[in-house]
Protein backbone atom coordinates (compact mmCIF):
# COMPACT_ATOMS: atom_id res chain seq x y z
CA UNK A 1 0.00 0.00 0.00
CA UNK A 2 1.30 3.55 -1.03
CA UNK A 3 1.59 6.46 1.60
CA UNK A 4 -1.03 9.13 0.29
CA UNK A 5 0.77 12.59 0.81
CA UNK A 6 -1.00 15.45 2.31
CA UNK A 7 -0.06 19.02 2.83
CA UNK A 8 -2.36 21.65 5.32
CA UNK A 9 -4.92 22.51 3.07
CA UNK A 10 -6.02 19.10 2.51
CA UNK A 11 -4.21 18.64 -0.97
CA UNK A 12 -3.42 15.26 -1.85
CA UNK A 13 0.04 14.84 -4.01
CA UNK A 14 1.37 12.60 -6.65
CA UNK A 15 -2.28 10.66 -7.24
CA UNK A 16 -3.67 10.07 -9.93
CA UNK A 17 -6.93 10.44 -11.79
CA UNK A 18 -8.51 7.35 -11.04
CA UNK A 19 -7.82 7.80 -6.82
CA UNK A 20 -10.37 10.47 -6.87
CA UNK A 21 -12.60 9.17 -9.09
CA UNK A 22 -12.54 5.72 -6.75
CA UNK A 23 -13.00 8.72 -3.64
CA UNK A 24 -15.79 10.05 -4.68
CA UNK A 25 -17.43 6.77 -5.66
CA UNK A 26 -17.62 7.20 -9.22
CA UNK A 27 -16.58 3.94 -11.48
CA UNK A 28 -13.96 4.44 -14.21
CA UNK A 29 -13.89 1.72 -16.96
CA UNK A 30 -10.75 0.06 -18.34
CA UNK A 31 -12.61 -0.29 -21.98
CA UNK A 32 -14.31 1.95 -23.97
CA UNK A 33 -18.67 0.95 -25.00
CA UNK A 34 -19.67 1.25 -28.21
CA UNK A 35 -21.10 4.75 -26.82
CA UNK A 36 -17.89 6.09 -25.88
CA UNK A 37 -16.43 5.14 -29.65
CA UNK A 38 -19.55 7.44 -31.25
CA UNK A 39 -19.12 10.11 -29.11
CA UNK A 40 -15.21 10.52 -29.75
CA UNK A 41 -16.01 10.09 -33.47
CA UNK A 42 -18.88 12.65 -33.57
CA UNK A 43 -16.19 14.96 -31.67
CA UNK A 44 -13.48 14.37 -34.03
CA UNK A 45 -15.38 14.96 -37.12
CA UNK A 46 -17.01 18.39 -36.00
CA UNK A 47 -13.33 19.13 -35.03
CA UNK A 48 -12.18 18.55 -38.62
CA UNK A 49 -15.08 20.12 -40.03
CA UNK A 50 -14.71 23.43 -37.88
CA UNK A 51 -10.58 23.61 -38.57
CA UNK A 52 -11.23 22.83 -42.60
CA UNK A 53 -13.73 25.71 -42.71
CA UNK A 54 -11.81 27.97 -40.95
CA UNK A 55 -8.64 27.17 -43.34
CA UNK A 56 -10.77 27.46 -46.25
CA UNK A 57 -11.92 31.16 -44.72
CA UNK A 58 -8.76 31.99 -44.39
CA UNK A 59 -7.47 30.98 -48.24
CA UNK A 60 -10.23 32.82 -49.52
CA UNK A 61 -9.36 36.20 -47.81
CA UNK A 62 -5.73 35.65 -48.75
CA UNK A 63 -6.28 34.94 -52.25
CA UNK A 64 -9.18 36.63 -53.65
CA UNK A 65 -8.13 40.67 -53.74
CA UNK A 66 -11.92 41.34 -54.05
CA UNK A 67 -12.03 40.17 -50.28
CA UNK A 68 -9.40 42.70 -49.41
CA UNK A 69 -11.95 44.84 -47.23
CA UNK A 70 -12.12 45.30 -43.66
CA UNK A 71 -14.90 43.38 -43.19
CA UNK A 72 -13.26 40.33 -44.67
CA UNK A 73 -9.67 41.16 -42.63
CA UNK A 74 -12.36 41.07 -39.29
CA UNK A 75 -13.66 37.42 -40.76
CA UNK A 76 -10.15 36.16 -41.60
CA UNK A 77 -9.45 37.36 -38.01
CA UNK A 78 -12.29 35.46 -36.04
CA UNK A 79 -11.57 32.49 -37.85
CA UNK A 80 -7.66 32.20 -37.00
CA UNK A 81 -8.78 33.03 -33.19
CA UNK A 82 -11.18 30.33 -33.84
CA UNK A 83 -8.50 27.85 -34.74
CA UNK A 84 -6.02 29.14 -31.75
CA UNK A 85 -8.59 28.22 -29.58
């Protein structure tokens, strides 16, 4: 058995995820359910969906000189915060 490190304000070092999940009497599975698989993979495609679109905004602006307008420079702009973030 480990020695569970504790420091005054009730901080508990060097444990890992699954300690306070097993604390607080929540159940953490080793395997994934066939759930879990369509949930990442929903995820994952709006991900690649959202970054393509926002490349593709981006091209555009850089490209075409007709969308060399403020307006477009503001677009370009929200979608390179959108991929930063």
């Amino acid at each position: 058995m480990d020695t569970v490190t504790e420091d005054k304000e009730g901080c508990y070092l060097n444990r890992s995820v699954k300690f306070f999940y097993e604390a607080s009497g929540k159940n953490i599975s080793d395997y994934w359910r066939k759930r879990d698989y369509v949930i990442v993979t929903l995820g994952m495609t709006v991900c690649f969906i959202v970054i393509f679109s926002n490349l593709l905004v981006i091209v555009a602006i850089l490209k075409n000189r007709r969308f060399h307008f403020p307006i477009y420079y503001l677009l370009g702009n929200l979608a390179l915060a959108d991929l930063f973030s």
